[in-house]
C-alpha atoms as a PDB file:
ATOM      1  CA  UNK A   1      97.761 173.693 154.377  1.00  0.00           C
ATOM      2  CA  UNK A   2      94.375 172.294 154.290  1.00  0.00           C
ATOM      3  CA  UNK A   3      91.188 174.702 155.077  1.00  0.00           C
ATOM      4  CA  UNK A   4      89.230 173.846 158.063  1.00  0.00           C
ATOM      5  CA  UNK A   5      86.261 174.204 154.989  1.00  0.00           C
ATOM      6  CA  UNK A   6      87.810 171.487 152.835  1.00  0.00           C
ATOM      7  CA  UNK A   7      87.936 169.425 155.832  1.00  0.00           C
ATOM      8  CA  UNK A   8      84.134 169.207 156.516  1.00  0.00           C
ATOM      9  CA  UNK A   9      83.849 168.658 152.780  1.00  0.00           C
ATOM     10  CA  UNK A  10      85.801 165.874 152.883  1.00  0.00           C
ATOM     11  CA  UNK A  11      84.170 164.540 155.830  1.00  0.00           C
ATOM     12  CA  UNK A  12      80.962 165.274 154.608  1.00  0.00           C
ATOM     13  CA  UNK A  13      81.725 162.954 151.320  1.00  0.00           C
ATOM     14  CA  UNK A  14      83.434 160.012 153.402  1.00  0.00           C
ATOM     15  CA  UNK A  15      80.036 159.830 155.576  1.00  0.00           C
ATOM     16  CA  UNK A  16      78.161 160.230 152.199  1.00  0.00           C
ATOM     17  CA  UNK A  17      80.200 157.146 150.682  1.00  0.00           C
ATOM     18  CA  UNK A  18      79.773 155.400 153.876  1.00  0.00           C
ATOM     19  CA  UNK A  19      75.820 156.027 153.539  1.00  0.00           C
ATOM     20  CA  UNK A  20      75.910 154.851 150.104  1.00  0.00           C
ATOM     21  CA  UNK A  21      77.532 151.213 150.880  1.00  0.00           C
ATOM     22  CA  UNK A  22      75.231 150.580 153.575  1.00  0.00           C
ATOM     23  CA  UNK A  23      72.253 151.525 151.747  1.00  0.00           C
ATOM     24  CA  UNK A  24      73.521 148.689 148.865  1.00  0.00           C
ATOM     25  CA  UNK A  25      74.426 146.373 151.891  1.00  0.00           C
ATOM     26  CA  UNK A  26      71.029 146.664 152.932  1.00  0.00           C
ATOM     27  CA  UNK A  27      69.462 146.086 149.664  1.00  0.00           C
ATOM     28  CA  UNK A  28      71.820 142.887 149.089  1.00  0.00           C
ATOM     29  CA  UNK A  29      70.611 141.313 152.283  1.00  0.00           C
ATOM     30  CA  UNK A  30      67.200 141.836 151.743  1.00  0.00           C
ATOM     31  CA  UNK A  31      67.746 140.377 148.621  1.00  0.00           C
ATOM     32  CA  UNK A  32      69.231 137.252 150.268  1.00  0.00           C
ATOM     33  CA  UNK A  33      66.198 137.607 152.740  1.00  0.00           C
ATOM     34  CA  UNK A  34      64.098 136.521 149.873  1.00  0.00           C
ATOM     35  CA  UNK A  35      65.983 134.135 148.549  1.00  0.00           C
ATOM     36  CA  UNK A  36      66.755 132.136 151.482  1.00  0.00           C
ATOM     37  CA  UNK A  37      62.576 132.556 152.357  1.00  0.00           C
ATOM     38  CA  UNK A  38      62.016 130.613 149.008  1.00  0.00           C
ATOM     39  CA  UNK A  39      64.185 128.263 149.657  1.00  0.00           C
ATOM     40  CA  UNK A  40      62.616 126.991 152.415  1.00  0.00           C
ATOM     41  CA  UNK A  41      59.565 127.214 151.223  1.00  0.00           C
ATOM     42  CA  UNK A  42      60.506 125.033 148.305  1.00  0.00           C
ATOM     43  CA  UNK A  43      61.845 122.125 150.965  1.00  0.00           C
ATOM     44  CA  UNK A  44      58.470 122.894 152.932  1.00  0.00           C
ATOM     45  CA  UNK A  45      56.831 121.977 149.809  1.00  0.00           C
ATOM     46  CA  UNK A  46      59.373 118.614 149.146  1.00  0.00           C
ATOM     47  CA  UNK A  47      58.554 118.052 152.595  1.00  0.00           C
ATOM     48  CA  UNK A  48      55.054 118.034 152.713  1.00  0.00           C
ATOM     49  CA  UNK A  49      54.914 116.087 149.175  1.00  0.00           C
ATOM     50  CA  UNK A  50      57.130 113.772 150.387  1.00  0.00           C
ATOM     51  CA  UNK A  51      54.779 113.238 153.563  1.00  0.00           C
ATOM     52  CA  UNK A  52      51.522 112.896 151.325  1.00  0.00           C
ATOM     53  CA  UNK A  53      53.558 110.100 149.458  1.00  0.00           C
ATOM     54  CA  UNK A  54      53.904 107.621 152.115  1.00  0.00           C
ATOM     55  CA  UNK A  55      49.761 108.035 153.512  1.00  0.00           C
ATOM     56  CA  UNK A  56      48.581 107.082 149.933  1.00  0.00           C
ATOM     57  CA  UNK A  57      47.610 103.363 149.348  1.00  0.00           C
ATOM     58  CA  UNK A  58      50.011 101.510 146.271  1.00  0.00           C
ATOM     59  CA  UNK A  59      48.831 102.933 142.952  1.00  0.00           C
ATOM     60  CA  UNK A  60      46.423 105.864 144.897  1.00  0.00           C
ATOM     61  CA  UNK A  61      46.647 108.866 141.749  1.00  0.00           C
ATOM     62  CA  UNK A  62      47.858 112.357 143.571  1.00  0.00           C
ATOM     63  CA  UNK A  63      48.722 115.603 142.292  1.00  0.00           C
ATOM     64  CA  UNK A  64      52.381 116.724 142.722  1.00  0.00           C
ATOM     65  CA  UNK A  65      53.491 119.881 143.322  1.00  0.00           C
ATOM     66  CA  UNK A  66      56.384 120.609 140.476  1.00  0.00           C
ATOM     67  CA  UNK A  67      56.970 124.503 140.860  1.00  0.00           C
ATOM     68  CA  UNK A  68      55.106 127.757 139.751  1.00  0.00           C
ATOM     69  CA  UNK A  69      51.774 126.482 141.334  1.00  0.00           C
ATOM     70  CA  UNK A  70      51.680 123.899 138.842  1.00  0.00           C
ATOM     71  CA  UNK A  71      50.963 120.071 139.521  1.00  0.00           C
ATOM     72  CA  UNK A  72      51.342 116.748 137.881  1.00  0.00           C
ATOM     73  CA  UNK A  73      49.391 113.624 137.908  1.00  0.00           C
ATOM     74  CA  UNK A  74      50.927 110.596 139.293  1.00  0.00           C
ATOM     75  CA  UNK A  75      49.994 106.993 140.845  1.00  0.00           C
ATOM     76  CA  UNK A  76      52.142 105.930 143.887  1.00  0.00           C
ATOM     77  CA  UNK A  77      54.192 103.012 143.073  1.00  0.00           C
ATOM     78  CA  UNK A  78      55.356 100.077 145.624  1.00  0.00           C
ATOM     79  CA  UNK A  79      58.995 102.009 145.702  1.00  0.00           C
ATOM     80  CA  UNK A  80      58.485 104.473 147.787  1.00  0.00           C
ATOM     81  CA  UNK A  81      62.267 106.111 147.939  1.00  0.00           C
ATOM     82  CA  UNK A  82      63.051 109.494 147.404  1.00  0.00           C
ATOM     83  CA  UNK A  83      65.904 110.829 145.521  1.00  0.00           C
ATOM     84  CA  UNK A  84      66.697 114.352 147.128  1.00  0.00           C
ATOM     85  CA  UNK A  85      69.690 116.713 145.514  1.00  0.00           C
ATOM     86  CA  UNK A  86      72.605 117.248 148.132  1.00  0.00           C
ATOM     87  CA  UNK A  87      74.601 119.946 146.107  1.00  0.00           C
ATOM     88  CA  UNK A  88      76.769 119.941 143.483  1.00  0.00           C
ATOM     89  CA  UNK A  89      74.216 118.525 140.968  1.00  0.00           C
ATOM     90  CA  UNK A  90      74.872 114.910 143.312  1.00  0.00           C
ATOM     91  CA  UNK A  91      71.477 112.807 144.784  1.00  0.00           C
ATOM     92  CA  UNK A  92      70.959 110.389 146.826  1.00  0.00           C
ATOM     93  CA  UNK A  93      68.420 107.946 147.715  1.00  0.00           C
ATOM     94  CA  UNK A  94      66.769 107.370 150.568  1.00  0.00           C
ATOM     95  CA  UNK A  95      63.694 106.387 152.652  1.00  0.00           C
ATOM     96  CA  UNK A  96      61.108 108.634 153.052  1.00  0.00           C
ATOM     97  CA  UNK A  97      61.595 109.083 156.676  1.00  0.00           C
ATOM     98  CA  UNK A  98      65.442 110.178 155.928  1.00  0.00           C
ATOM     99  CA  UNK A  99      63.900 111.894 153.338  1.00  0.00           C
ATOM    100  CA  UNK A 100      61.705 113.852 155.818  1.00  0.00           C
ATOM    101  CA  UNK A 101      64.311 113.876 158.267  1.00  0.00           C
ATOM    102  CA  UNK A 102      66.974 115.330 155.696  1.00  0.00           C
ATOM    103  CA  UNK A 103      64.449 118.183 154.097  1.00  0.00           C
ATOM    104  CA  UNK A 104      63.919 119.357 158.171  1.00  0.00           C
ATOM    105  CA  UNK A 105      67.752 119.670 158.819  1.00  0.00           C
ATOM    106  CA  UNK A 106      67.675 121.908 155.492  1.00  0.00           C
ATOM    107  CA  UNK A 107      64.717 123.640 156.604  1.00  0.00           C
ATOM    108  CA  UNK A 108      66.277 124.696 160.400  1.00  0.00           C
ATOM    109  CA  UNK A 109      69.626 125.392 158.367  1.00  0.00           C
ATOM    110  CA  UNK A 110      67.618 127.987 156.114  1.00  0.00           C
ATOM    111  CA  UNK A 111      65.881 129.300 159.071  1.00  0.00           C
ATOM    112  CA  UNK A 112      69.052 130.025 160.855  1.00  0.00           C
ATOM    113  CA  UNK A 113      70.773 131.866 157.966  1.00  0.00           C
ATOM    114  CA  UNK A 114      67.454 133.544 157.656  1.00  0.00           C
ATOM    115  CA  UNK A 115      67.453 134.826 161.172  1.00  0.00           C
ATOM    116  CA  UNK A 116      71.098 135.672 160.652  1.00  0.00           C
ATOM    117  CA  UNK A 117      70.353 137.812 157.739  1.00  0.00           C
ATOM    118  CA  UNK A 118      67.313 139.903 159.812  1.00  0.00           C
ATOM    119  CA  UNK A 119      69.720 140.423 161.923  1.00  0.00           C
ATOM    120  CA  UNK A 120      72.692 141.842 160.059  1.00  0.00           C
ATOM    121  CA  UNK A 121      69.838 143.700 158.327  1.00  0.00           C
ATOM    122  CA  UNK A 122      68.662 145.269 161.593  1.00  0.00           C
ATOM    123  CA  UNK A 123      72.375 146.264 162.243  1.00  0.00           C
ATOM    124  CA  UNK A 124      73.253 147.674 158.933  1.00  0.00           C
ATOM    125  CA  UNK A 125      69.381 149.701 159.008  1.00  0.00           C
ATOM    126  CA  UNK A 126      70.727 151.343 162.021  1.00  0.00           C
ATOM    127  CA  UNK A 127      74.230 152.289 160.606  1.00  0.00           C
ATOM    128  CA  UNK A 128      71.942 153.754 157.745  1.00  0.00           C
ATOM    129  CA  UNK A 129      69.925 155.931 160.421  1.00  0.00           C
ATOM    130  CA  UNK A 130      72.958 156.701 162.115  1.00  0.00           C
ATOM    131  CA  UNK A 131      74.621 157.934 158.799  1.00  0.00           C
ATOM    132  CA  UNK A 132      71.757 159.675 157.508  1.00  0.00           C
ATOM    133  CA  UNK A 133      71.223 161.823 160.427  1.00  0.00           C
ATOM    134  CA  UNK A 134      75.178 162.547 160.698  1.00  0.00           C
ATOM    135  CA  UNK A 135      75.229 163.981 156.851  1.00  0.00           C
ATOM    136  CA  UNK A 136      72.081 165.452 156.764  1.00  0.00           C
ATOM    137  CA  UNK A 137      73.710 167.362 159.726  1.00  0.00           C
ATOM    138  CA  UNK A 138      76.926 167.972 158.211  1.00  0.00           C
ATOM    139  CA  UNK A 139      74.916 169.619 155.185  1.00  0.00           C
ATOM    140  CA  UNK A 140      72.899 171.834 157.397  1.00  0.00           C
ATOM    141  CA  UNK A 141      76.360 173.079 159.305  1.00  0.00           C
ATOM    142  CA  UNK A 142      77.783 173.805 155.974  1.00  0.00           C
ATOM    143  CA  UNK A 143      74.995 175.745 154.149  1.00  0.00           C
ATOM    144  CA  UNK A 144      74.530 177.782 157.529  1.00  0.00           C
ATOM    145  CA  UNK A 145      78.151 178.498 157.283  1.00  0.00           C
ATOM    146  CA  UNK A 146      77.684 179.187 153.807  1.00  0.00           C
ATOM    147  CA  UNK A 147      80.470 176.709 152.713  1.00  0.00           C
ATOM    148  CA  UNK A 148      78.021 174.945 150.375  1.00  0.00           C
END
C-alpha cells in the first residue's frame, strides 16, 4: 500500500522533472531565437549588397561585405547576375531583381519562424512559472509536514 507521504514525493519529483524539461525547452528555443535572428541578418546583408550592386556604374570599385565585419575590394563587372544558394549545397543564377526578390521571401520566411519561436517561448516561460510556483509549493507543504 502506498503512503499518502510517498505520494507527494512522487508528485513532487514528476513536477520537478517536468520543470527541468521546460527549463531546457526554453533554453533550446532561445537558442534557435538566435540563430534564426542571424540568419536573417545575413540575407539582410546579401540583400542590401546585392542592391548596392546594381546602383554602381560598370567597373565602379565597392567594398563587399564577406562575413565577420570584414570586406573585400571589388569592381562591378557588365554581368550583373547573382548566384544565391537554395539548399542542399545547389545555386542558382539569377537577375538581381529575382535576386532581391528571392533574399525577401527568405527574409519574411525567417521572420515568421522567428515570431513562431517568441511565441512557443512565451508559452513554455509560462509553463516554467506555472511549475516553479507548483514545486516550490509542494516543498513548503512537505517540510511543514515534516516529510522532507
Amino acid at each position: 500500500m502506498t503512503t499518502p507521504q510517498a505520494v507527494d514525493e512522487r508528485k513532487l519529483q514528476e513536477d520537478y522533472m517536468m520543470l527541468e524539461t521546460a527549463k531546457a525547452q526554453l533554453e533550446g528555443l532561445s537558442k534557435q531565437q538566435q540563430l534564426i535572428q542571424l540568419a536573417v541578418e545575413e540575407h539582410v546583408r546579401a540583400r542590401e549588397t546585392v542592391k548596392s550592386l546594381m546602383k554602381g556604374p560598370t567597373n565602379d570599385e565597392l567594398l563587399i561585405p564577406i562575413g565577420a565585419d570584414s570586406f573585400v575590394h571589388a569592381k562591378i563587372s557588365d554581368n550583373r547576375t547573382a548566384i544565391l544558394g537554395i539548399g542542399s549545397g545547389v545555386t542558382v543564377r539569377r537577375s538581381p531583381e529575382e535576386a532581391e526578390k528571392f533574399l525577401d521571401e527568405k527574409i519574411d520566411e525567417l521572420s515568421r519562424a522567428f515570431k513562431s519561436i517568441i511565441d512557443r517561448a512565451a508559452q513554455t516561460e509560462a509553463l516554467v512559472q506555472e511549475l516553479s510556483e507548483k514545486v516550490q509549493s509542494q516543498v513548503e507543504a512537505l517540510q511543514s509536514a515534516g516529510k522532507i
